[in-house]
C-alpha atoms as a PDB file:
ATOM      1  CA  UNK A   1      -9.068   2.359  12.284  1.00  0.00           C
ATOM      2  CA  UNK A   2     -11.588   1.867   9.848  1.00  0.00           C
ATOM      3  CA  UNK A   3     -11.911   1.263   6.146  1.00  0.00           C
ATOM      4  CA  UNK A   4     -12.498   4.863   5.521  1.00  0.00           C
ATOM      5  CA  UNK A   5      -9.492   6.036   7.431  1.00  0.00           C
ATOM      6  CA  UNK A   6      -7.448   3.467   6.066  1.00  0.00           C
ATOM      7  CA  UNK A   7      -8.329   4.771   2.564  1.00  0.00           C
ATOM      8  CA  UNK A   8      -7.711   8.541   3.474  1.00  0.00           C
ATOM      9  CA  UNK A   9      -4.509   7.477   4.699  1.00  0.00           C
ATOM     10  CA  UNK A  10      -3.036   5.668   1.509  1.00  0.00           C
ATOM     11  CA  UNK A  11      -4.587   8.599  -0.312  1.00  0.00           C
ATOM     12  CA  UNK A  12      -2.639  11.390   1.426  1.00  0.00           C
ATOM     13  CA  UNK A  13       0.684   8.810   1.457  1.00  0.00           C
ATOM     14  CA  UNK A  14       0.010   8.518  -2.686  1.00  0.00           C
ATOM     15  CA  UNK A  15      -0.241  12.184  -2.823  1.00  0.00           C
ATOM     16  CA  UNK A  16       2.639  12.958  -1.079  1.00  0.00           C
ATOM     17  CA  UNK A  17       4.556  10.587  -2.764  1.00  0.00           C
ATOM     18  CA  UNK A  18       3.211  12.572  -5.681  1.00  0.00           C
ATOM     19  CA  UNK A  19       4.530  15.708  -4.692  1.00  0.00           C
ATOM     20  CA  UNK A  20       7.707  14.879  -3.632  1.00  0.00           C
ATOM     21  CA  UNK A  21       9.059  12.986  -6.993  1.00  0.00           C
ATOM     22  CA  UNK A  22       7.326  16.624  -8.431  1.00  0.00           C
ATOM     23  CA  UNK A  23       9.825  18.732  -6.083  1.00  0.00           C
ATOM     24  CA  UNK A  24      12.777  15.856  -7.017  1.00  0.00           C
ATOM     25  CA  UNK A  25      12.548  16.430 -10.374  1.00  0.00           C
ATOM     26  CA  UNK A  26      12.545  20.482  -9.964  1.00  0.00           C
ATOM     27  CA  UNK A  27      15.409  19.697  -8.161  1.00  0.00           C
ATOM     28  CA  UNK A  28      16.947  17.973 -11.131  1.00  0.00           C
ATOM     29  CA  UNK A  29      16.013  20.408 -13.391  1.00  0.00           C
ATOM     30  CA  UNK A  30      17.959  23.188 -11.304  1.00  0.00           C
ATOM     31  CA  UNK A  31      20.713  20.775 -10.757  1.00  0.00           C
ATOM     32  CA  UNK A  32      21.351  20.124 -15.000  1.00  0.00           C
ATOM     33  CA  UNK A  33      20.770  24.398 -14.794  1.00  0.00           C
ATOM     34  CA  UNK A  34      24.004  24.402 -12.904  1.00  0.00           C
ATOM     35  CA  UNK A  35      26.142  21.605 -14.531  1.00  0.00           C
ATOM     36  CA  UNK A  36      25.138  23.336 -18.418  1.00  0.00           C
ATOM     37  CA  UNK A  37      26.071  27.052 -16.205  1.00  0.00           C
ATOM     38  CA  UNK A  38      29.250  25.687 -14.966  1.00  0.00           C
ATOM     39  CA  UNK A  39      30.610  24.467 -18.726  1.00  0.00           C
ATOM     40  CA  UNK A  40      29.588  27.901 -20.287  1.00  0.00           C
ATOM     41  CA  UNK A  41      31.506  29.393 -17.646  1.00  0.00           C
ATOM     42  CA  UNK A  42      34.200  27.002 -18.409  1.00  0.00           C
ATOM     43  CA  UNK A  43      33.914  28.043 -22.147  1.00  0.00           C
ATOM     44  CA  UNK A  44      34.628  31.465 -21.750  1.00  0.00           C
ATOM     45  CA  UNK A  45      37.624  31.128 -19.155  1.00  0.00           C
ATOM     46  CA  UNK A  46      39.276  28.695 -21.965  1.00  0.00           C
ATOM     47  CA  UNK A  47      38.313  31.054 -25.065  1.00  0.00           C
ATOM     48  CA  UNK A  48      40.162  33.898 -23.090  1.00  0.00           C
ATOM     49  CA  UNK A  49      43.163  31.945 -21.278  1.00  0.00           C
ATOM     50  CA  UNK A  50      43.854  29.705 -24.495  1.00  0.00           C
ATOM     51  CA  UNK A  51      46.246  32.434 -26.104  1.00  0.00           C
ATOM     52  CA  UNK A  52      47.629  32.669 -22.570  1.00  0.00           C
ATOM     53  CA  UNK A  53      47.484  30.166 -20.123  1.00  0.00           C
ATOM     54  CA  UNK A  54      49.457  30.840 -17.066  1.00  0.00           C
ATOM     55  CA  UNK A  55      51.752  27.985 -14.976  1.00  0.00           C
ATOM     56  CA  UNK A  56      49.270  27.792 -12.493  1.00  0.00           C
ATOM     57  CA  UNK A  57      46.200  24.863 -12.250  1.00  0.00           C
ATOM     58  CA  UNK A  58      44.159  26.973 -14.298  1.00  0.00           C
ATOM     59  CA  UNK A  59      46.773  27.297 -17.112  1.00  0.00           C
ATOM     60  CA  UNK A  60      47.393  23.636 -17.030  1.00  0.00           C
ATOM     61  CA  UNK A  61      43.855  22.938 -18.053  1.00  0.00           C
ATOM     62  CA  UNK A  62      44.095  25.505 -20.549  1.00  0.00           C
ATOM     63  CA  UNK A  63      46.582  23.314 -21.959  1.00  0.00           C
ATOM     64  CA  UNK A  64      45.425  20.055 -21.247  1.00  0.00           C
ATOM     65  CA  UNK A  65      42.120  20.917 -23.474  1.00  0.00           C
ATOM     66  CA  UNK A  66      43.956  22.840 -26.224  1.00  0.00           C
ATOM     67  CA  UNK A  67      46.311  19.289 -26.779  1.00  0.00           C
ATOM     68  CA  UNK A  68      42.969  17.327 -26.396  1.00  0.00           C
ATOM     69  CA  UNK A  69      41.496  19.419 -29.266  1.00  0.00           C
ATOM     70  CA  UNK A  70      44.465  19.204 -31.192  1.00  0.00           C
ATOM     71  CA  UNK A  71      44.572  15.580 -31.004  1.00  0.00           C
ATOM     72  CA  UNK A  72      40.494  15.526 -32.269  1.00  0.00           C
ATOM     73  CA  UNK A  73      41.787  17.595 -35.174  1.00  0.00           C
ATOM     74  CA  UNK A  74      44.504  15.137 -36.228  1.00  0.00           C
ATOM     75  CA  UNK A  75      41.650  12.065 -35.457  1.00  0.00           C
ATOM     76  CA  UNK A  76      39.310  13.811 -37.527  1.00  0.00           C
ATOM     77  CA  UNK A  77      42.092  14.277 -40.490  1.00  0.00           C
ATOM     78  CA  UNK A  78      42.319  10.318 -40.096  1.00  0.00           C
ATOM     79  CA  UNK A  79      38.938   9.727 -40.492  1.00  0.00           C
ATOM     80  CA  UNK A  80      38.901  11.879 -43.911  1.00  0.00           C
ATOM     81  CA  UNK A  81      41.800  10.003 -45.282  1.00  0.00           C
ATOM     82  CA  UNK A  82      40.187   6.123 -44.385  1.00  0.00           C
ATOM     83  CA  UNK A  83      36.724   7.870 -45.925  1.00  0.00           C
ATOM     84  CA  UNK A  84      39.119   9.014 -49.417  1.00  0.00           C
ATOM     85  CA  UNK A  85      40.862   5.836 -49.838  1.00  0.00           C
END
């Protein structure tokens, strides 16, 4: 193989190296499309179970984020009475 060849062949290997970190960070891109999807979903199952939630997995989620809210709320009512004092 000569110098020429040799030279071709790194070039096409560099440009398809190019190419695919291009398609892997499409990929990525998609990928965070789906994750930010799947909380909005999650958003508006909570907003309408929340008044509701039901004894079955679903329900106990419900729950589980409405007592980790509450507890934010009371941390949050700590931090304005250490910032008052």
């Amino acid at each position: 193989m000569g110098f020429k060849e040799v030279v071709e062949t790194v070039k096409n290997e560099a440009s398809d190296a190019v190419e695919i970190t291009k398609l892997r960070a499409k990929i990525s891109k998609e990928k965070t499309a789906i994750k930010s999807n799947y909380v909005k979903i999650g958003e508006l199952i909570y907003e309408q179970q929340k008044d509701m939630p039901g004894d079955d997995e679903l329900g106990e989620l419900v729950k589980a984020i409405t007592e980790s809210k509450e507890k934010i709320d009371g941390l949050n009512a700590d931090i304005q009475k250490v910032n008052e004092a």
